[in-house]
N, C-alpha and C. Protein backbone atom coordinates (compact mmCIF):
# COMPACT_ATOMS: atom_id res chain seq x y z
N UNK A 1 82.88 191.11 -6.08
CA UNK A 1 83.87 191.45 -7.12
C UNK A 1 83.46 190.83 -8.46
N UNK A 2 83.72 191.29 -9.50
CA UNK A 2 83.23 191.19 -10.71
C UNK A 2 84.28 189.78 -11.39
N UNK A 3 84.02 188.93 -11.65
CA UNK A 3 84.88 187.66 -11.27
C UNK A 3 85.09 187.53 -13.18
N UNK A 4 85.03 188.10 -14.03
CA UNK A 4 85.52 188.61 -15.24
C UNK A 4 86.61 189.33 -15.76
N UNK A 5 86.73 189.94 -14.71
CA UNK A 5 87.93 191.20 -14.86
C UNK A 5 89.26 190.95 -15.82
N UNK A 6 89.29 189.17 -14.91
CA UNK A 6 91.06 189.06 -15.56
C UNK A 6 90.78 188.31 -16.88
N UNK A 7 89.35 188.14 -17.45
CA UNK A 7 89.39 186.92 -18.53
C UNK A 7 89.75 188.32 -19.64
N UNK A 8 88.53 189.87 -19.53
CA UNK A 8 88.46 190.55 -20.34
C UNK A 8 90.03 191.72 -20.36
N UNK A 9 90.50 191.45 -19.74
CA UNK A 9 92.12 191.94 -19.57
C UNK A 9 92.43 191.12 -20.95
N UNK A 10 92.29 189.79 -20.50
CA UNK A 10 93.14 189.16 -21.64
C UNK A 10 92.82 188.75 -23.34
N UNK A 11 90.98 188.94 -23.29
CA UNK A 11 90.56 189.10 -24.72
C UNK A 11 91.12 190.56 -25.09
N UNK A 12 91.05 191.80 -24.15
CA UNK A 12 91.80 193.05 -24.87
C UNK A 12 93.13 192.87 -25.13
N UNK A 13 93.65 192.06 -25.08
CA UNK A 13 94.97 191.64 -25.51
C UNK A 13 94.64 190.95 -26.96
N UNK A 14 93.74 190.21 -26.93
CA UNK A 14 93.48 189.46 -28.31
C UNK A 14 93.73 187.99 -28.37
N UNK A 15 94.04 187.56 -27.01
CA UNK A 15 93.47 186.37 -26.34
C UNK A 15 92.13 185.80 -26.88
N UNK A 16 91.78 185.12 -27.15
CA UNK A 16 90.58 184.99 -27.87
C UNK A 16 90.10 183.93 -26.30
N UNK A 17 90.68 182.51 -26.70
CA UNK A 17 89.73 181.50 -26.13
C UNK A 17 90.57 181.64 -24.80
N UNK A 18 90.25 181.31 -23.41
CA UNK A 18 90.49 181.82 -21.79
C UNK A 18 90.22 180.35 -21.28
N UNK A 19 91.26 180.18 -20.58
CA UNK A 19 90.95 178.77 -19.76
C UNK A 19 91.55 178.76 -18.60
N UNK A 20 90.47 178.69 -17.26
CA UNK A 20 91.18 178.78 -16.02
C UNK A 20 91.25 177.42 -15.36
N UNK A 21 92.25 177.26 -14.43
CA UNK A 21 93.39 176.27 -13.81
C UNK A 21 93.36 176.22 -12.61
N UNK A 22 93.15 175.09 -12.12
CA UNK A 22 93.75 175.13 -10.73
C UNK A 22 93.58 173.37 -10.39
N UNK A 23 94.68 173.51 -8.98
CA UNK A 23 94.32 171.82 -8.79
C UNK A 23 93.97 171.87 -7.30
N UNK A 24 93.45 170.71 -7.14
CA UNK A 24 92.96 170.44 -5.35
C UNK A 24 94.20 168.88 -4.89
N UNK A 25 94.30 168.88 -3.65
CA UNK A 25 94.84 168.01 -3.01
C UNK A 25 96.17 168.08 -2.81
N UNK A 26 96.85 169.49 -2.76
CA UNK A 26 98.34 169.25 -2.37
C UNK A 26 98.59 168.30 -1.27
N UNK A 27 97.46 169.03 -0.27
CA UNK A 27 98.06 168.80 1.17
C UNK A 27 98.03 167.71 2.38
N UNK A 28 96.89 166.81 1.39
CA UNK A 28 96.30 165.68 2.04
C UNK A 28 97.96 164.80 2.05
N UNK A 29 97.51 163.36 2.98
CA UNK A 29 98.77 162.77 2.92
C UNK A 29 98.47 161.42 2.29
N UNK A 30 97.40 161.33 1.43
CA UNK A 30 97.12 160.12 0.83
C UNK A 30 95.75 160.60 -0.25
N UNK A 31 96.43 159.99 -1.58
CA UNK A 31 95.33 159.63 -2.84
C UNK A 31 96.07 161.23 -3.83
N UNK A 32 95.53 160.98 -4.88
CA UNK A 32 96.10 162.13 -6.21
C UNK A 32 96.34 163.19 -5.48
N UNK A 33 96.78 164.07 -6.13
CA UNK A 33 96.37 165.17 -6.74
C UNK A 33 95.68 165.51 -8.04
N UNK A 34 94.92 166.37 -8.06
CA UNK A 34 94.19 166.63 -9.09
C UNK A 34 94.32 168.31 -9.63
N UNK A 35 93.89 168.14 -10.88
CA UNK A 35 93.66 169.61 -11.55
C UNK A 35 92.58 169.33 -12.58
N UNK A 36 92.36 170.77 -12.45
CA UNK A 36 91.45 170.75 -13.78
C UNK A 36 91.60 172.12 -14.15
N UNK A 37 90.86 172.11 -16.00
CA UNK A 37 90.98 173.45 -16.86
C UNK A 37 89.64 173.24 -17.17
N UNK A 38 89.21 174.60 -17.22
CA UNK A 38 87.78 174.85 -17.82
C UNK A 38 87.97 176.42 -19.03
N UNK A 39 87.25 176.04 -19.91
CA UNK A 39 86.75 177.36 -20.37
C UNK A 39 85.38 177.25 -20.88
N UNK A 40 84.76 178.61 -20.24
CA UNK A 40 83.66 179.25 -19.80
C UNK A 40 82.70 179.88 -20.84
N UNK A 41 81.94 179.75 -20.99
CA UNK A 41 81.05 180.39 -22.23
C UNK A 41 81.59 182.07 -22.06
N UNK A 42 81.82 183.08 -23.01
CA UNK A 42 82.09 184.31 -22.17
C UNK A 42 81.36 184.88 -21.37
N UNK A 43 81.41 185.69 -20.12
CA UNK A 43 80.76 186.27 -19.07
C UNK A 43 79.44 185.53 -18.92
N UNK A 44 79.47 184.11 -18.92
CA UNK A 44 78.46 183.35 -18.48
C UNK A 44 78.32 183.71 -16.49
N UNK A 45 76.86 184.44 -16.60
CA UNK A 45 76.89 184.29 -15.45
C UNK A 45 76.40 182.77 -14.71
N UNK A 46 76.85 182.24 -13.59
CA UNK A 46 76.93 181.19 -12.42
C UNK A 46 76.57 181.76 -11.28
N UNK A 47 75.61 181.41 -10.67
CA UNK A 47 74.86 182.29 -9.70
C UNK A 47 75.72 181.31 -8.19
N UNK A 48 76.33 182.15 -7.40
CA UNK A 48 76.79 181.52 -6.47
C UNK A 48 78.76 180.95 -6.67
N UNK A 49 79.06 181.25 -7.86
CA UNK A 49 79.96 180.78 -8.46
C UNK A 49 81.92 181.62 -7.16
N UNK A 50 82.54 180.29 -6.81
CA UNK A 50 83.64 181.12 -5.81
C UNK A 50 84.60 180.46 -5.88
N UNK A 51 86.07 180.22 -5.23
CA UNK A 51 86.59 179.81 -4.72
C UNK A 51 85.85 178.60 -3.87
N UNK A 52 86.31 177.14 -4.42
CA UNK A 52 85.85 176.07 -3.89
C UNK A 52 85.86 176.04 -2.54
N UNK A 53 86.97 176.37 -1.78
CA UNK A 53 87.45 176.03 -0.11
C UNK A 53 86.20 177.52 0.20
N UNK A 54 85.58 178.25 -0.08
CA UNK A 54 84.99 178.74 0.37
C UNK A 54 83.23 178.41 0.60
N UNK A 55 83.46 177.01 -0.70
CA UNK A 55 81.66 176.83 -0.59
C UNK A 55 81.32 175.47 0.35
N UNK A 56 80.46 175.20 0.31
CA UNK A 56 79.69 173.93 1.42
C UNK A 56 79.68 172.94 0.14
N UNK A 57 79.93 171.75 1.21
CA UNK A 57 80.03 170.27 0.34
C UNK A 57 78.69 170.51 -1.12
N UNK A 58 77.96 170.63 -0.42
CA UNK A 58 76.54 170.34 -1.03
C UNK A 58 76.69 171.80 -2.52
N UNK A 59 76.92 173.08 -2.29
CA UNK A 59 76.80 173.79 -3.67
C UNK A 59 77.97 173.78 -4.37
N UNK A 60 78.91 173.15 -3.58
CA UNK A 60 80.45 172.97 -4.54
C UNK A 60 79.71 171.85 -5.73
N UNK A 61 79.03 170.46 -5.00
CA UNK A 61 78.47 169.43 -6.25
C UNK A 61 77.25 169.99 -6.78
N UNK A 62 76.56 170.94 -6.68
CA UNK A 62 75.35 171.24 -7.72
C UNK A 62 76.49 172.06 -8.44
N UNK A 63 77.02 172.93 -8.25
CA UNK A 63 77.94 173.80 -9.28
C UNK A 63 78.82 172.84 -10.05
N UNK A 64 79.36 172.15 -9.82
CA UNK A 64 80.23 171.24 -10.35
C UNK A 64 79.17 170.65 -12.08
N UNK A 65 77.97 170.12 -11.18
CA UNK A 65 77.02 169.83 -12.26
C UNK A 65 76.55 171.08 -13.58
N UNK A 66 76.46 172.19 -13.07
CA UNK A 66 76.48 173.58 -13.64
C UNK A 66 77.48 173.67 -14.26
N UNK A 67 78.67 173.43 -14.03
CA UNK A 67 80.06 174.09 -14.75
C UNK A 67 80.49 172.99 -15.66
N UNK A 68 79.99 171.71 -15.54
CA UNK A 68 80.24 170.54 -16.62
C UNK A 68 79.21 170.44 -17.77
N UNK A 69 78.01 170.81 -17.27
CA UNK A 69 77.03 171.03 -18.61
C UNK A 69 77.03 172.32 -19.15
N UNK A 70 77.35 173.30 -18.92
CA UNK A 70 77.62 174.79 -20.06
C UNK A 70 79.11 175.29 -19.94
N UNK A 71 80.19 174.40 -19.62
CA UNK A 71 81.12 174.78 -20.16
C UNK A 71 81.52 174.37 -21.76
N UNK A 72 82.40 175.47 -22.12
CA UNK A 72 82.96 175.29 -23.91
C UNK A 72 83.67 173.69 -24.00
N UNK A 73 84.26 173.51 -22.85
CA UNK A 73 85.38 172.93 -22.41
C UNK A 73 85.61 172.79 -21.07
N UNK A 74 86.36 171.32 -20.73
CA UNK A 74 86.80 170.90 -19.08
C UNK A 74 87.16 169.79 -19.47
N UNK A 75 88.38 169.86 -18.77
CA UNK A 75 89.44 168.56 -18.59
C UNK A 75 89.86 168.29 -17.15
N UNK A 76 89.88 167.09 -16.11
CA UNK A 76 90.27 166.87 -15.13
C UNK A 76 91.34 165.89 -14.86
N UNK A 77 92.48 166.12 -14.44
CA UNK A 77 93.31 165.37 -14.46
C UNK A 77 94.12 164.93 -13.28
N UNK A 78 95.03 163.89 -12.83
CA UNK A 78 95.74 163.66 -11.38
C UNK A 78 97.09 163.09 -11.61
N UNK A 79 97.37 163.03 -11.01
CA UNK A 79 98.86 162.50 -10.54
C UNK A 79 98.70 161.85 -9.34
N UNK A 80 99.24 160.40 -9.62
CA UNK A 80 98.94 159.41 -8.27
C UNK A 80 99.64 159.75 -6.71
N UNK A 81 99.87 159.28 -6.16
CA UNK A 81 100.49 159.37 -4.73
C UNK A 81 102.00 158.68 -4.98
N UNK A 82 101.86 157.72 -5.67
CA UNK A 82 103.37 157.24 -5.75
C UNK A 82 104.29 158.01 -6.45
N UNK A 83 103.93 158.84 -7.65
CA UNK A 83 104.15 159.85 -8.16
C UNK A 83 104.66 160.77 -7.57
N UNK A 84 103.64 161.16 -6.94
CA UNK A 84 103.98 162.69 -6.02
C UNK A 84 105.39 162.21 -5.13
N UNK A 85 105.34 161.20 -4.68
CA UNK A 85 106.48 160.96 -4.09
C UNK A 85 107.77 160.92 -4.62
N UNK A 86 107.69 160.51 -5.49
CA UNK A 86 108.63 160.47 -6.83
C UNK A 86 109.18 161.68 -7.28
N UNK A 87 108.71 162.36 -7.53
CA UNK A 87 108.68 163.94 -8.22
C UNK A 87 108.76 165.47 -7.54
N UNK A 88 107.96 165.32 -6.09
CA UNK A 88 107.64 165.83 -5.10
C UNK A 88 106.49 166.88 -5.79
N UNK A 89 105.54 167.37 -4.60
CA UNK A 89 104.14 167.48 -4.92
C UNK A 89 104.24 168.99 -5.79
N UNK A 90 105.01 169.90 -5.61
CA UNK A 90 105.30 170.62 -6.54
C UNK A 90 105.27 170.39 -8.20
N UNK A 91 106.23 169.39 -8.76
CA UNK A 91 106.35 169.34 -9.75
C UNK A 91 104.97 168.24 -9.51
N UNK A 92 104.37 167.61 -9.35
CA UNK A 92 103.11 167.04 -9.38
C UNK A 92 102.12 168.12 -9.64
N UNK A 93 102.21 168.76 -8.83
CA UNK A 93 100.84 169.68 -9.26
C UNK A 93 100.66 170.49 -10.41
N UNK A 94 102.31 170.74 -10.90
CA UNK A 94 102.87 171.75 -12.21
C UNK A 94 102.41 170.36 -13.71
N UNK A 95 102.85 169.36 -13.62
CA UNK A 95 102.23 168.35 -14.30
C UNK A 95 100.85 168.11 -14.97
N UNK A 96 99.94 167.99 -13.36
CA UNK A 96 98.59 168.01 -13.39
C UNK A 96 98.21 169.00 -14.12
N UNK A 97 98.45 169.91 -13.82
CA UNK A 97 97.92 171.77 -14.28
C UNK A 97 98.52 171.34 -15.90
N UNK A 98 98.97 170.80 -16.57
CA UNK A 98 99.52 170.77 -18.27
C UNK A 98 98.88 170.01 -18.34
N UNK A 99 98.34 168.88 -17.72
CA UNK A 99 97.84 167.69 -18.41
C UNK A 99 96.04 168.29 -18.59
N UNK A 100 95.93 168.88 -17.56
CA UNK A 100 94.35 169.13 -17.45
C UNK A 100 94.22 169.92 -19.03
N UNK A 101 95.31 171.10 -18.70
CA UNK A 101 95.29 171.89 -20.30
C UNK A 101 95.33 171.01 -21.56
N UNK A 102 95.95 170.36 -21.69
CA UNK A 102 96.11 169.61 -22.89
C UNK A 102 95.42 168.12 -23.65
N UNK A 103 94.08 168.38 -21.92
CA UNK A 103 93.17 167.18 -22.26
C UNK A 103 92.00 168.21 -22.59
N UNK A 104 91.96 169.56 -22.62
CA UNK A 104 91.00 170.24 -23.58
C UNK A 104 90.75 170.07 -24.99
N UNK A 105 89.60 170.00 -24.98
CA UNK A 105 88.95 169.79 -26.75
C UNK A 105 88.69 170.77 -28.11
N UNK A 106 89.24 172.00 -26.67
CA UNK A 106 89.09 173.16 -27.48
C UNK A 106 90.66 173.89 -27.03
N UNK A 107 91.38 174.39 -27.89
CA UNK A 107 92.87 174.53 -27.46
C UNK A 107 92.75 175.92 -26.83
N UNK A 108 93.49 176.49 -25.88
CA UNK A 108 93.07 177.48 -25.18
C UNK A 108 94.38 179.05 -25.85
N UNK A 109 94.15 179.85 -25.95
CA UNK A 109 95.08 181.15 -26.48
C UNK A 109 95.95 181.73 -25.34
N UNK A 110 95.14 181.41 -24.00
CA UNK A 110 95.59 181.52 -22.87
C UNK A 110 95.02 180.82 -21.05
N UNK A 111 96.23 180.70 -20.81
CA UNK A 111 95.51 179.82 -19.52
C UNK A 111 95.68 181.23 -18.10
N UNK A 112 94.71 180.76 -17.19
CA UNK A 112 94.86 181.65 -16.25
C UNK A 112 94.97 180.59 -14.90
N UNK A 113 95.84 180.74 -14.55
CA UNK A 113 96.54 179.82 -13.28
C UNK A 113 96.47 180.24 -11.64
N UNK A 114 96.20 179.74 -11.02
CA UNK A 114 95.71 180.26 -9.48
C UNK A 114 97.10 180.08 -9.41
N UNK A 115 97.51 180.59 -8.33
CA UNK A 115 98.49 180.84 -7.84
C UNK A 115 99.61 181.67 -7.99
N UNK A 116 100.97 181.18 -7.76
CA UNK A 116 102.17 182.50 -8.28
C UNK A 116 103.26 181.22 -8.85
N UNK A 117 103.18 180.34 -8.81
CA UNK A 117 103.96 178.67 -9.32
C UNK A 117 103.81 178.76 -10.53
N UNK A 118 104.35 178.70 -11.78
CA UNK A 118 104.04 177.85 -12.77
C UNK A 118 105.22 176.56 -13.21
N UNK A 119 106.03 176.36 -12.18
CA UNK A 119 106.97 175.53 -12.66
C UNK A 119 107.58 174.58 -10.98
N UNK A 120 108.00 173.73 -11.46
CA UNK A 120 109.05 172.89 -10.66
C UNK A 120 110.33 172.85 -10.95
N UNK A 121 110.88 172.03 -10.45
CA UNK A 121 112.45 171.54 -10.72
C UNK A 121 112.18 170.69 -11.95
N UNK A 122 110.89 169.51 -11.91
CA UNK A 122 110.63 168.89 -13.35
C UNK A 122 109.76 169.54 -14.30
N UNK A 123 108.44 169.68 -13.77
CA UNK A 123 107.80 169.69 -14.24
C UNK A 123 107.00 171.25 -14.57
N UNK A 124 106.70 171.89 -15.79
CA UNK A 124 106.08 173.18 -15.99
C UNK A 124 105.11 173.35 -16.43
N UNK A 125 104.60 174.50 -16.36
CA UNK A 125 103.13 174.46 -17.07
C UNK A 125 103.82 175.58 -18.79
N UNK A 126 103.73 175.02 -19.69
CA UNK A 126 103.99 175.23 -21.00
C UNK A 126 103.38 175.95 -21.35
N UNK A 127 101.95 175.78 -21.98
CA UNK A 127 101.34 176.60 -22.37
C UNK A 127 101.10 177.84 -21.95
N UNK A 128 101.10 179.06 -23.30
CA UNK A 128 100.88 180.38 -22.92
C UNK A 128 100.05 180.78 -21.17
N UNK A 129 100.46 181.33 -20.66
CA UNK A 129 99.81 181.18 -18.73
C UNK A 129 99.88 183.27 -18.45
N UNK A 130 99.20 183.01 -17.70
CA UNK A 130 99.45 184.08 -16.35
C UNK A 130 98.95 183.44 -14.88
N UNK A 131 99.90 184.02 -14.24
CA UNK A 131 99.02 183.52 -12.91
C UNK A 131 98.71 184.49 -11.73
N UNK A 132 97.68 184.11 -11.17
CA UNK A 132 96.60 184.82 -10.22
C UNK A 132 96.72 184.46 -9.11
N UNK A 133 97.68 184.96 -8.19
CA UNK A 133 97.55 184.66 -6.59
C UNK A 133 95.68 184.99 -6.35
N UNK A 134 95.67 183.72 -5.47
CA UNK A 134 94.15 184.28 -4.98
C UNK A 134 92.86 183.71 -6.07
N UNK A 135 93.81 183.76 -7.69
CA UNK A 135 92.66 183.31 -8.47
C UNK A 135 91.28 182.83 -8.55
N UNK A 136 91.34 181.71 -7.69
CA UNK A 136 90.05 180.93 -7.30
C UNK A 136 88.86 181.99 -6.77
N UNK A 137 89.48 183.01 -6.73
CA UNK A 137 88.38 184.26 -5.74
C UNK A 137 88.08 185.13 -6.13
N UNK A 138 89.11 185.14 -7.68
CA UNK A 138 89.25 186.43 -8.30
C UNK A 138 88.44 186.09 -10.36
N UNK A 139 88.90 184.84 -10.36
CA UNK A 139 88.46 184.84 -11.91
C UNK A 139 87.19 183.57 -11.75
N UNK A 140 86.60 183.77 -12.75
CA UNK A 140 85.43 182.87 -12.93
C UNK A 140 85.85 181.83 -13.40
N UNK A 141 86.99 181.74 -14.43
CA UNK A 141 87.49 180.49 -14.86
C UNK A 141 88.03 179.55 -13.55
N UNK A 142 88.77 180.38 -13.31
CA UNK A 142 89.95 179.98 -12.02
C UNK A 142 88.71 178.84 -11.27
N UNK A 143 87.96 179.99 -11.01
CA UNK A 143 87.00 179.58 -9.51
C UNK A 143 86.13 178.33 -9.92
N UNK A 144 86.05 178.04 -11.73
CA UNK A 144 85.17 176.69 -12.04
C UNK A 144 85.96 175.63 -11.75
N UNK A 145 87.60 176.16 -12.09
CA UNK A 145 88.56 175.04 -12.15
C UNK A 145 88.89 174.11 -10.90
N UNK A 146 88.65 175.31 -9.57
CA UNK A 146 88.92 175.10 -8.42
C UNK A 146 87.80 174.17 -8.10
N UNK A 147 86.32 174.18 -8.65
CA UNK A 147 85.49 173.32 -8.25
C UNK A 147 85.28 171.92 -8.69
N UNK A 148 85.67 172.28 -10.32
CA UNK A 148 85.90 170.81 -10.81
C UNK A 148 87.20 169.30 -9.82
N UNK A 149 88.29 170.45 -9.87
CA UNK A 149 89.28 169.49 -9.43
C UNK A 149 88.66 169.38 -7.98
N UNK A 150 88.62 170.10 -7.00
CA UNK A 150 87.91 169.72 -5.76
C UNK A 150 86.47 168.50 -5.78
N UNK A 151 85.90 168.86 -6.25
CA UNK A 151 84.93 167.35 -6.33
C UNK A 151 85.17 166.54 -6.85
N UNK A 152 86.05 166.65 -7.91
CA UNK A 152 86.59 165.63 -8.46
C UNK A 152 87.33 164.67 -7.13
N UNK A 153 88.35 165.16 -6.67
CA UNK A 153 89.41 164.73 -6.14
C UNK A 153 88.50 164.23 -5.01
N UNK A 154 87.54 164.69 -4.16
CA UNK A 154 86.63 164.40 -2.59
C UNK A 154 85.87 163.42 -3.21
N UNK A 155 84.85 163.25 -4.33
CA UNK A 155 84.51 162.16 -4.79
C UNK A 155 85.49 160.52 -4.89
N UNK A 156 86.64 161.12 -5.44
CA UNK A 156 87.67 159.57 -5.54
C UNK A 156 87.71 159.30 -4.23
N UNK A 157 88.47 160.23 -3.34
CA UNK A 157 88.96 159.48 -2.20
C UNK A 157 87.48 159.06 -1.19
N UNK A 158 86.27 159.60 -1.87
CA UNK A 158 85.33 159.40 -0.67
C UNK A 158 84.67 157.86 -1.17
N UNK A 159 84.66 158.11 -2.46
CA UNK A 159 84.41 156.34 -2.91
C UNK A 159 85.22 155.11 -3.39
N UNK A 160 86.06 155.72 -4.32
CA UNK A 160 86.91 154.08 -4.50
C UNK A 160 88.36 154.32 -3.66
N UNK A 161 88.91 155.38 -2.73
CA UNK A 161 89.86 154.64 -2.09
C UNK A 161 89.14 154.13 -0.81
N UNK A 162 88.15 154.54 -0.33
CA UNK A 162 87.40 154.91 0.61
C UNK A 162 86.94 152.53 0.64
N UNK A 163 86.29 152.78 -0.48
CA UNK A 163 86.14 151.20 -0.76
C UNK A 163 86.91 150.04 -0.73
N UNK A 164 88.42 151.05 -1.53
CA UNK A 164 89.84 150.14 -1.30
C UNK A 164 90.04 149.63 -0.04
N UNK A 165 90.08 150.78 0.56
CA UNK A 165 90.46 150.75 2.00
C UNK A 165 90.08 151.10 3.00
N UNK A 166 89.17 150.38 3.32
CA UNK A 166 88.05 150.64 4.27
C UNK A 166 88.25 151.08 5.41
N UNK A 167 89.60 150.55 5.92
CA UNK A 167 89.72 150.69 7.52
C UNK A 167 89.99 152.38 7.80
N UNK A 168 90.62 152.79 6.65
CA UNK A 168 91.13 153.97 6.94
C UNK A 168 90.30 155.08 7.26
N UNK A 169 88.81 155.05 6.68
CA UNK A 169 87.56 155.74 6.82
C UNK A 169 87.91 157.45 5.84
N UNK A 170 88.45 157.25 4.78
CA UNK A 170 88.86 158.09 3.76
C UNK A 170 87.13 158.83 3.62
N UNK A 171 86.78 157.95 3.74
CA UNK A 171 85.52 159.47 3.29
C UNK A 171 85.04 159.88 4.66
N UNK A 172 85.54 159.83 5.27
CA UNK A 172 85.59 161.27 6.69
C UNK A 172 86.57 161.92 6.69
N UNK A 173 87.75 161.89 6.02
CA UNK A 173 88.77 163.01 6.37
C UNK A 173 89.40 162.91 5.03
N UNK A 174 88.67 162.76 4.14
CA UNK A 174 89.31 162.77 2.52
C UNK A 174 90.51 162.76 2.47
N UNK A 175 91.85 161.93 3.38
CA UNK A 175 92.97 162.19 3.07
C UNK A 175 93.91 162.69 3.83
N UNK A 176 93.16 163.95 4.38
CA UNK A 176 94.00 165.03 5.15
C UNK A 176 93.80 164.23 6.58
N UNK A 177 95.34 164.99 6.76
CA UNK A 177 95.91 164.94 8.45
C UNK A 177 94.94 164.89 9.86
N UNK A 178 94.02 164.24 10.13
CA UNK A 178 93.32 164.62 10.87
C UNK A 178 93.75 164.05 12.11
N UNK A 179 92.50 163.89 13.49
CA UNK A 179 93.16 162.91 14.17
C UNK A 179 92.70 161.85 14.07
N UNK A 180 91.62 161.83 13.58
CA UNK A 180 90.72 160.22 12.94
C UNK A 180 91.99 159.45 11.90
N UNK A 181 92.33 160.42 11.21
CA UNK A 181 93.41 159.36 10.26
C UNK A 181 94.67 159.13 10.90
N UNK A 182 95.35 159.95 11.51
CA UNK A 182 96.25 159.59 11.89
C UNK A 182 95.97 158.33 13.14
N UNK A 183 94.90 158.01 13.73
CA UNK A 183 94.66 156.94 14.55
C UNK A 183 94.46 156.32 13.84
N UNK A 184 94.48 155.80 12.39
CA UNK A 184 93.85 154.91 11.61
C UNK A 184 95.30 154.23 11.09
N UNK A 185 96.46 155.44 11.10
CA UNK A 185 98.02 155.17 10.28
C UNK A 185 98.40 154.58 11.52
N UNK A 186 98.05 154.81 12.58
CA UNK A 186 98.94 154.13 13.87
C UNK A 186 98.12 152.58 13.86
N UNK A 187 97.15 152.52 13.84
CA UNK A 187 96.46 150.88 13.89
C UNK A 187 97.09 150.17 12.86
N UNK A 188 96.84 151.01 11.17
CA UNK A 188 97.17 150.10 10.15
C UNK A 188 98.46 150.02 9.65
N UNK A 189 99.05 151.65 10.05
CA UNK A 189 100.39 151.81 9.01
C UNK A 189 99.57 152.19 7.72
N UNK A 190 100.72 152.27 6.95
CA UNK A 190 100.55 153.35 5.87
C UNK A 190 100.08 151.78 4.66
N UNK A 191 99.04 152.60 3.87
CA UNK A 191 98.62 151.55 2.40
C UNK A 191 99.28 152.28 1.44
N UNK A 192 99.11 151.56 -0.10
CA UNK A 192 99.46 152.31 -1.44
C UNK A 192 98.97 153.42 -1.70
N UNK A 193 97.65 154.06 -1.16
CA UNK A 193 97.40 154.75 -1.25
C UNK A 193 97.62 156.24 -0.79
N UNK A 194 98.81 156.24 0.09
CA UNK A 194 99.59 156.79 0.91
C UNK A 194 100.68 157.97 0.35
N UNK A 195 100.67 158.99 0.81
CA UNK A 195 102.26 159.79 0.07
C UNK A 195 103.02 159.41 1.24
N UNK A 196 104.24 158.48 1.06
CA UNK A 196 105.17 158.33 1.66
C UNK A 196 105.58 159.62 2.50
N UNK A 197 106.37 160.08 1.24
CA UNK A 197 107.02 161.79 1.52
C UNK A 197 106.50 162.64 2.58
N UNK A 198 104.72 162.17 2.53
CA UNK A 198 104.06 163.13 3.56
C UNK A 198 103.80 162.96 5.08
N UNK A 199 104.52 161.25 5.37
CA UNK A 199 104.03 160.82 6.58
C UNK A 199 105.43 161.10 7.38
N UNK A 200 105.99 161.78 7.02
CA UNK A 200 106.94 162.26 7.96
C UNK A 200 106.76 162.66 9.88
N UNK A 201 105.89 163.68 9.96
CA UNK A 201 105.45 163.24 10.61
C UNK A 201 104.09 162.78 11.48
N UNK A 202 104.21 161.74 11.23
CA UNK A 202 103.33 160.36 11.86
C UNK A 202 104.00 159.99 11.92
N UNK A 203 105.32 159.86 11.26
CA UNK A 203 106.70 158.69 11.98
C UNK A 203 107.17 159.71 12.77
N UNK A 204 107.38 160.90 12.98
CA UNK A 204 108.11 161.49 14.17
C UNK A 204 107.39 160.91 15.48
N UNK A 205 106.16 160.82 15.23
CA UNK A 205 105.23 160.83 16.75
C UNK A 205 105.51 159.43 17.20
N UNK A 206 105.67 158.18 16.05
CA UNK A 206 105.38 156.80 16.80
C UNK A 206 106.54 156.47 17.93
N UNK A 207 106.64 155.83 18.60
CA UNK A 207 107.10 155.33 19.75
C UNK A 207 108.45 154.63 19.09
């Protein structure tokens, strides 16, 4: 699929500058969430360029390196775990997604947003938007954004919470529910690094 389609929809509108969105880490139960915004040289081709959850550890970080040296623009941004708890991961992720936009250097005419969300109970995404169920698969912006915040976010938890907190073995299961971590929440119990909100159940299961 021609992964342009939705940027040149929106320069024929008169959209000028295009910046695609997305964040990684709803679902893990410990460390940020993250987002990021990129905008793209126009119809710069990226050879290999997708939806992050679709590529291998290894060309998600050479692309990552690709999409940070010839982009116009990229901003990466998070929202902590205590946060998310606070707010709930919804309006966390609606947060992230404004902050990433508004840590651009180049101001964007329009943002293009993965998903069908642009808002919470708190928190919204402001700036001019459309959003793209599927995005990450469908726009080139989308699909840089999806890679930035994804390595972004597997890098933190694989090295400095990973370092914080050693026992937990964060850089084997970056976070998410596995059964390695959840044998790790039953030995240690839950650290700061933890979404409360999300260990629901791991407390259903304990004894």
């Amino acid at each position: 699929m021609d992964l342009w389609t939705y940027e040149r929809e929106q320069w024929n509108q008169g959209f000028d500058t295009i910046c695609g969105v997305d964040e990684a880490g709803a679902g893990p139960l410990a460390g940020p969430v993250y987002a990021a915004a990129v905008i793209l040289p126009r119809e710069l081709d990226i050879s290999g360029l997708n939806d992050s959850k679709k590529l291998t550890e290894k060309k998600r970080e050479a692309l990552f390196d690709i999409i940070t040296a010839r982009a116009v623009s990229y901003s990466i941004q998070r929202v902590e775990a205590a946060e998310i708890d606070e707010i709930d991961i919804l309006n966390a992720r609606m947060k992230a997604m404004q902050l990433a936009i508004d840590g651009l250097s180049v101001r964007p005419d329009m943002a293009l947003i993965d998903g069908n969300r642009d808002h919470g109970s708190r928190f919204a995404v402001t700036a001019p938007h459309v959003t793209i169920v599927g995005g990450d698969g469908k726009s080139a912006s989308i699909a840089a954004a999806s890679i930035l915040a994804k390595v972004s976010r597997d890098r933190y938890v694989s090295t400095e919470l990973n370092a914080q907190y050693p026992q937990y073995q964060f850089a084997k299961h970056k976070g998410y529910g596995t059964k390695l971590h959840y044998e790790m929440l039953d030995q240690y119990g839950p650290c700061p690094a933890h979404r409360v909100t999300f260990l629901k159940k791991w407390e259903a299961r304990k004894p």
